[in-house]
PDB file of N, CA and C in Angstrom:
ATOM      1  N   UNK A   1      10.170  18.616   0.432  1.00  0.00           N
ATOM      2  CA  UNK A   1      11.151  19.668   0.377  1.00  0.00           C
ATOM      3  C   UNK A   1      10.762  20.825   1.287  1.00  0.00           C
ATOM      4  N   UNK A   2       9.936  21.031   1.166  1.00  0.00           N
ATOM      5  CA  UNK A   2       9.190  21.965   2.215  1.00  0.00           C
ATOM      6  C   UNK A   2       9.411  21.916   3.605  1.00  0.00           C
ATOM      7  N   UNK A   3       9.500  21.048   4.073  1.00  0.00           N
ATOM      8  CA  UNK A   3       9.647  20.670   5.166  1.00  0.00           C
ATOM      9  C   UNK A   3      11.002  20.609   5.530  1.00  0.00           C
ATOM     10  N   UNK A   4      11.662  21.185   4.453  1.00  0.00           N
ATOM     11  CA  UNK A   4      13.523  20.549   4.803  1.00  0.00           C
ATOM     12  C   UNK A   4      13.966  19.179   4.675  1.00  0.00           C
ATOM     13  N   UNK A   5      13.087  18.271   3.897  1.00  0.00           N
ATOM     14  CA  UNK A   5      13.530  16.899   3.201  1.00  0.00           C
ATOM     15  C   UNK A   5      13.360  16.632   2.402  1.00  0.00           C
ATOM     16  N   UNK A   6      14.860  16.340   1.527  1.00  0.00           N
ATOM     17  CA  UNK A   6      14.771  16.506   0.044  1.00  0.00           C
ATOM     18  C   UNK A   6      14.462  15.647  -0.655  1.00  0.00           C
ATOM     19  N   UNK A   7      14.626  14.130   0.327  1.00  0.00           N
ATOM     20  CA  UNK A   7      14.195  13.234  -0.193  1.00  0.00           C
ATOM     21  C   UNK A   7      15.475  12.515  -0.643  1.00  0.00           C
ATOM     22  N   UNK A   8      15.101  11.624  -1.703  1.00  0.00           N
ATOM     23  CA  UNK A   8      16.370  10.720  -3.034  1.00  0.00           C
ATOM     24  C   UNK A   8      16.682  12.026  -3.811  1.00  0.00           C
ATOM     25  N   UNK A   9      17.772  12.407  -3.236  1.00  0.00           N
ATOM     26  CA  UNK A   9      18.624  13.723  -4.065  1.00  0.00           C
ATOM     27  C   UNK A   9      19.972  13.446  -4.362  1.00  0.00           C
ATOM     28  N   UNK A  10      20.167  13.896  -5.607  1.00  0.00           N
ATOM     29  CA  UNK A  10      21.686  13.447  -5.744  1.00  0.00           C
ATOM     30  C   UNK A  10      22.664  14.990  -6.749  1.00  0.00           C
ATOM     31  N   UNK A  11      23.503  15.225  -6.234  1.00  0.00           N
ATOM     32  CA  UNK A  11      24.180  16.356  -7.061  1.00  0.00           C
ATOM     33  C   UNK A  11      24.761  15.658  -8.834  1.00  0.00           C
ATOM     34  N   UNK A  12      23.795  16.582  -9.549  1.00  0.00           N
ATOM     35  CA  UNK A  12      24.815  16.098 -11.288  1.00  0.00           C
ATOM     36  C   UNK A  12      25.446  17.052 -11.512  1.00  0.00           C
ATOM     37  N   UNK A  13      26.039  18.321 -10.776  1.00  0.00           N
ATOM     38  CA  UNK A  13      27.577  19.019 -11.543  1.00  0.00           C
ATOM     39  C   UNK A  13      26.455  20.446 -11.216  1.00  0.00           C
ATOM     40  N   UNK A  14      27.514  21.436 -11.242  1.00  0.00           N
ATOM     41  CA  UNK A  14      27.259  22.639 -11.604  1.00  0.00           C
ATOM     42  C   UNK A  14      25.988  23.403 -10.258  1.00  0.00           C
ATOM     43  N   UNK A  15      25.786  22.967  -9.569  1.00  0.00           N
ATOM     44  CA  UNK A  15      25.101  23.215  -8.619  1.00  0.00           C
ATOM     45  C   UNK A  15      23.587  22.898  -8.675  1.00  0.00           C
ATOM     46  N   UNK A  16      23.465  21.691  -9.933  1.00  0.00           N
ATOM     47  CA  UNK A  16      22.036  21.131  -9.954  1.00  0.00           C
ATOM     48  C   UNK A  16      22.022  20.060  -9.448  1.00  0.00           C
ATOM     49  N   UNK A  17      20.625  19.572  -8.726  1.00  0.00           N
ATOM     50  CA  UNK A  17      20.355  18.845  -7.785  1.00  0.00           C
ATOM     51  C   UNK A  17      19.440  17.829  -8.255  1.00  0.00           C
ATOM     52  N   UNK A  18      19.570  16.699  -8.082  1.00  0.00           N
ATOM     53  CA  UNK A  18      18.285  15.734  -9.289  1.00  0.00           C
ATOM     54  C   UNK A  18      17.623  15.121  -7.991  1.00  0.00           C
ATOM     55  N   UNK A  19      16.058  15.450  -7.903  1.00  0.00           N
ATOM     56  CA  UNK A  19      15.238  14.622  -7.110  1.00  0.00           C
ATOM     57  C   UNK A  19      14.607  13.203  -7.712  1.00  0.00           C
ATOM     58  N   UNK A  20      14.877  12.090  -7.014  1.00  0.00           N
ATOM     59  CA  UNK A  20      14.267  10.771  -7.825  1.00  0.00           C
ATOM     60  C   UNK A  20      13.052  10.424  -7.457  1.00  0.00           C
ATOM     61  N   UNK A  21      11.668  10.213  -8.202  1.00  0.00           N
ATOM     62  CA  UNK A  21      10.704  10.009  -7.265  1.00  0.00           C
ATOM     63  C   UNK A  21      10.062   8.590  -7.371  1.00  0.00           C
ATOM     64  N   UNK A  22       9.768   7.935  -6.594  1.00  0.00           N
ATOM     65  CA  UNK A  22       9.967   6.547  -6.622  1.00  0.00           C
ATOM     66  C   UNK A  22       7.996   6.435  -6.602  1.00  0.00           C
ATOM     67  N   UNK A  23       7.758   6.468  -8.037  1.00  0.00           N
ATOM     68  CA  UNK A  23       6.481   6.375  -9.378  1.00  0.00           C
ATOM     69  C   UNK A  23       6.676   6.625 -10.400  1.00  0.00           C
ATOM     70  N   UNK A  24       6.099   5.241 -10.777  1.00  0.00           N
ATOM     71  CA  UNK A  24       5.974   5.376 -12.187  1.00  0.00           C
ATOM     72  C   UNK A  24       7.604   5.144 -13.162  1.00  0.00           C
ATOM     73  N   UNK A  25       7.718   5.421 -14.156  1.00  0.00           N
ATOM     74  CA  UNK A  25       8.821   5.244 -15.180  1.00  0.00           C
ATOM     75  C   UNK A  25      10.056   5.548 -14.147  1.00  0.00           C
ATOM     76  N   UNK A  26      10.300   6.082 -12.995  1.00  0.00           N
ATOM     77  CA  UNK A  26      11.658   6.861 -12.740  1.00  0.00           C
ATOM     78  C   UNK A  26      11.978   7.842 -12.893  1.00  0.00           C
ATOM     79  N   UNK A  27      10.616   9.048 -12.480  1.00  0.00           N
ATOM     80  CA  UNK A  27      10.906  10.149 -12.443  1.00  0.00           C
ATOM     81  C   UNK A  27      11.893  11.204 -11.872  1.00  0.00           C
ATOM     82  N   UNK A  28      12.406  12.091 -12.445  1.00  0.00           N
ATOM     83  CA  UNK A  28      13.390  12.807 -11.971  1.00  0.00           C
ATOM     84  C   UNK A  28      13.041  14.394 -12.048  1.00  0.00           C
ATOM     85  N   UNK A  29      13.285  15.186 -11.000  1.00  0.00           N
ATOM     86  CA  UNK A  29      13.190  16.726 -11.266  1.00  0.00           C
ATOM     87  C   UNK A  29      14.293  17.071 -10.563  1.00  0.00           C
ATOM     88  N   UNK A  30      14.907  18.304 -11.684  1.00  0.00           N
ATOM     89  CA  UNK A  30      16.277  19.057 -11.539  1.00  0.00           C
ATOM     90  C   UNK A  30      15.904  20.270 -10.961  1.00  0.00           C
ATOM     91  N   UNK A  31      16.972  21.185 -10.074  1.00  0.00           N
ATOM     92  CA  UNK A  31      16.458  21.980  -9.432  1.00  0.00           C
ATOM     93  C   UNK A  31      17.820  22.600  -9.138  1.00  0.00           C
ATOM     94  N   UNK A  32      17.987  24.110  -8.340  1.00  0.00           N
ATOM     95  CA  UNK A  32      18.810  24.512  -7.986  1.00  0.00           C
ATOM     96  C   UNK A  32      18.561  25.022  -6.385  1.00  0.00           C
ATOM     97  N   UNK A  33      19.456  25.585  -5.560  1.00  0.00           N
ATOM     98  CA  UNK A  33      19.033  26.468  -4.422  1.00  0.00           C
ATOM     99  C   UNK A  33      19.602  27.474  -4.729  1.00  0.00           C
ATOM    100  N   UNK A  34      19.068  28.720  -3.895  1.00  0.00           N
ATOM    101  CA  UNK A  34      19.926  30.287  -4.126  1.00  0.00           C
ATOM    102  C   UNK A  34      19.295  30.607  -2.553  1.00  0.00           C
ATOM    103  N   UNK A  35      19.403  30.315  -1.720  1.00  0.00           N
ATOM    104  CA  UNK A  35      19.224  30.847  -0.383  1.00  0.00           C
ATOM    105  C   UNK A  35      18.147  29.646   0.015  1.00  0.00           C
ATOM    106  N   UNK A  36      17.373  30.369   0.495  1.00  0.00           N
ATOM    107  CA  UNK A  36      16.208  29.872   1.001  1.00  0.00           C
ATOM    108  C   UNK A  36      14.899  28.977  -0.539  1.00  0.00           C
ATOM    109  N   UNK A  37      15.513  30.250  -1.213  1.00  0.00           N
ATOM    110  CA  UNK A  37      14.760  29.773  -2.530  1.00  0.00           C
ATOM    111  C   UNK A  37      14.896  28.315  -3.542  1.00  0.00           C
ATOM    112  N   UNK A  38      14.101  27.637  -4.192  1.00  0.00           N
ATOM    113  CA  UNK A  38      14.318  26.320  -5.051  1.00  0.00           C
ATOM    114  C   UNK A  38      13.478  26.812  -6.034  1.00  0.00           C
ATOM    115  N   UNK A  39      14.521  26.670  -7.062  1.00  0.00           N
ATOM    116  CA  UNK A  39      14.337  27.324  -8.701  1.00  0.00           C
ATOM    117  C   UNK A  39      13.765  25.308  -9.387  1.00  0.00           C
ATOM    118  N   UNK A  40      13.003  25.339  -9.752  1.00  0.00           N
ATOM    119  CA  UNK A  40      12.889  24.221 -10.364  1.00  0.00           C
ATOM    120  C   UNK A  40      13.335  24.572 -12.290  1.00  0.00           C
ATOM    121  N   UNK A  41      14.097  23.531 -12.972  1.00  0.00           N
ATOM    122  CA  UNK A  41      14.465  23.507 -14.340  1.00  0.00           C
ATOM    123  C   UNK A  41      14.002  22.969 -15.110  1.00  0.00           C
ATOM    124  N   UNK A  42      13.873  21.724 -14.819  1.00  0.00           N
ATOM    125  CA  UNK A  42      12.995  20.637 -15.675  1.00  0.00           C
ATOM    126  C   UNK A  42      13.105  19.248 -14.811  1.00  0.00           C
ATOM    127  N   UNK A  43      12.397  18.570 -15.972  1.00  0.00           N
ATOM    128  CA  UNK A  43      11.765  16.909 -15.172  1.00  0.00           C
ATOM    129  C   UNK A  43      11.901  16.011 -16.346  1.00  0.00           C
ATOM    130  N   UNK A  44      11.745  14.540 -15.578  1.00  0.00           N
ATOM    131  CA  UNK A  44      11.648  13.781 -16.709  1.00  0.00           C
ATOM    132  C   UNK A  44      12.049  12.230 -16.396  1.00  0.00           C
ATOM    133  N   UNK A  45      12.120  11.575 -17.096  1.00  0.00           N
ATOM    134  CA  UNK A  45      12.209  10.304 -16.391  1.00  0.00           C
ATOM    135  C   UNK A  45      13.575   9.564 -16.793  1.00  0.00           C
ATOM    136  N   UNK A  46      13.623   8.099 -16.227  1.00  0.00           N
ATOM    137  CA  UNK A  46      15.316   7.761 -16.498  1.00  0.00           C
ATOM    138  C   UNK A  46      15.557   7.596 -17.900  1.00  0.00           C
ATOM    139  N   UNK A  47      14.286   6.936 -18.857  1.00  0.00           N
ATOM    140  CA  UNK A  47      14.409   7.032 -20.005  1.00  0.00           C
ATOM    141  C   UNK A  47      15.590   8.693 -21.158  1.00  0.00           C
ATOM    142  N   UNK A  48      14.886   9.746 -20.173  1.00  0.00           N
ATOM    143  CA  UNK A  48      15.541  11.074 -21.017  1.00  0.00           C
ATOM    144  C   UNK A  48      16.779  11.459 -19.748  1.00  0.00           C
ATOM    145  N   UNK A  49      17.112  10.797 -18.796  1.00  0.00           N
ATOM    146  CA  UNK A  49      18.136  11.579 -18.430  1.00  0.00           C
ATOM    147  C   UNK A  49      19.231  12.020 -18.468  1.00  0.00           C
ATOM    148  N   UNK A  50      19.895  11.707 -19.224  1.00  0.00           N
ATOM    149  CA  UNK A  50      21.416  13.526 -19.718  1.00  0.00           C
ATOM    150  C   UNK A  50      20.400  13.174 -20.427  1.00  0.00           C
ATOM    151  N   UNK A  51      19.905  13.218 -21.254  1.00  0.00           N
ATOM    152  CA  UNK A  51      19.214  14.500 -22.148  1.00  0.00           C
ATOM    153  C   UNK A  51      18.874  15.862 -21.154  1.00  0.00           C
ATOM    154  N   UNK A  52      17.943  15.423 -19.922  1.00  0.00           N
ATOM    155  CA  UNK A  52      17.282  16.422 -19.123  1.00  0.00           C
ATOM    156  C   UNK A  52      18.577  17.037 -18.151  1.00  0.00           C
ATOM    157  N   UNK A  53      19.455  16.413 -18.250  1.00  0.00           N
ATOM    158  CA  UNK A  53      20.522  16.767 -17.025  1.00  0.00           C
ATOM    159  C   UNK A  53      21.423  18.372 -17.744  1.00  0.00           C
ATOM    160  N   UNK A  54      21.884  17.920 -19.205  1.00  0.00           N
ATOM    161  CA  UNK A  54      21.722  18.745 -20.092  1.00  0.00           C
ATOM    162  C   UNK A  54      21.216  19.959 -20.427  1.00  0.00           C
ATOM    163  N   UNK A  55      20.225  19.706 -20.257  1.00  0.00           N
ATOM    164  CA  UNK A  55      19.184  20.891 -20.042  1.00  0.00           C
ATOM    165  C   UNK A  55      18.866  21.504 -19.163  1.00  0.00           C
ATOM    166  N   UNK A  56      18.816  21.195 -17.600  1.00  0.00           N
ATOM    167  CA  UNK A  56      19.148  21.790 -16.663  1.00  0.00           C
ATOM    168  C   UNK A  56      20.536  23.030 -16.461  1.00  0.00           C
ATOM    169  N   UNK A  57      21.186  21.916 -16.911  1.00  0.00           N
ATOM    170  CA  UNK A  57      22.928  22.822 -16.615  1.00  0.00           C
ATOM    171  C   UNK A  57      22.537  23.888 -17.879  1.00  0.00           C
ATOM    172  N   UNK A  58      22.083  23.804 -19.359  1.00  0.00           N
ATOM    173  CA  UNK A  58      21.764  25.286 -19.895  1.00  0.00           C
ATOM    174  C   UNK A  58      20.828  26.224 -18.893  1.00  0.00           C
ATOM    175  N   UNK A  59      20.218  25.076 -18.460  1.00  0.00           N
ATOM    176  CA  UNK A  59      18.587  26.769 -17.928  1.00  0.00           C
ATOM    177  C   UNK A  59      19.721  27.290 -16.643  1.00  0.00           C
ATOM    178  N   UNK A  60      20.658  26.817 -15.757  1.00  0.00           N
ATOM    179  CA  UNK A  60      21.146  27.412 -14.340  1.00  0.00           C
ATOM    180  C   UNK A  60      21.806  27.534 -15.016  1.00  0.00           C
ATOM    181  N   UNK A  61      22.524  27.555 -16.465  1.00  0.00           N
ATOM    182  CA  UNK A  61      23.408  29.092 -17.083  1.00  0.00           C
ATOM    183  C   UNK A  61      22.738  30.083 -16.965  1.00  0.00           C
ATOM    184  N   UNK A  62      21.584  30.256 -17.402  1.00  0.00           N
ATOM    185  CA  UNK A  62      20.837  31.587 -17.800  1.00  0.00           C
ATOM    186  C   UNK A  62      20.401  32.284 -16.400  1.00  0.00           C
ATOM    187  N   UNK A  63      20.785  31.048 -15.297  1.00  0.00           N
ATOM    188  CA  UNK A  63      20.233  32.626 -13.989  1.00  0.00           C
ATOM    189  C   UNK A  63      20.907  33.518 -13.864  1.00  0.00           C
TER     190      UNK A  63
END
């Protein structure tokens, strides 16, 4: 990301962004942008995801 590559990214609604990382169970981390900046929300694997997708879209209510 750092570098300007986000990698396996996919939009789930609301302006959160799910990174897939290809180890292990099917990890996933949710995230937002606001400029230049990347707010990370939470993580988790395919096992919990809408659970975690869920939970993302509450925490980028609260910015």
């Amino acid at each position: 990301m750092e570098m300007g590559n986000p990698g396996d990214t996919r939009s789930v609604g609301q302006g959160i962004l799910e990174v897939r990382v290809d180890y292990g169970p099917g990890y996933r981390i949710y995230y937002v942008r606001r400029g230049a900046i990347v707010i990370l929300l939470c993580g988790g694997d395919k096992r919990t995801q809408q659970k975690d997708i869920l939970r993302a879209q509450k925490l980028a209510e609260m910015l």
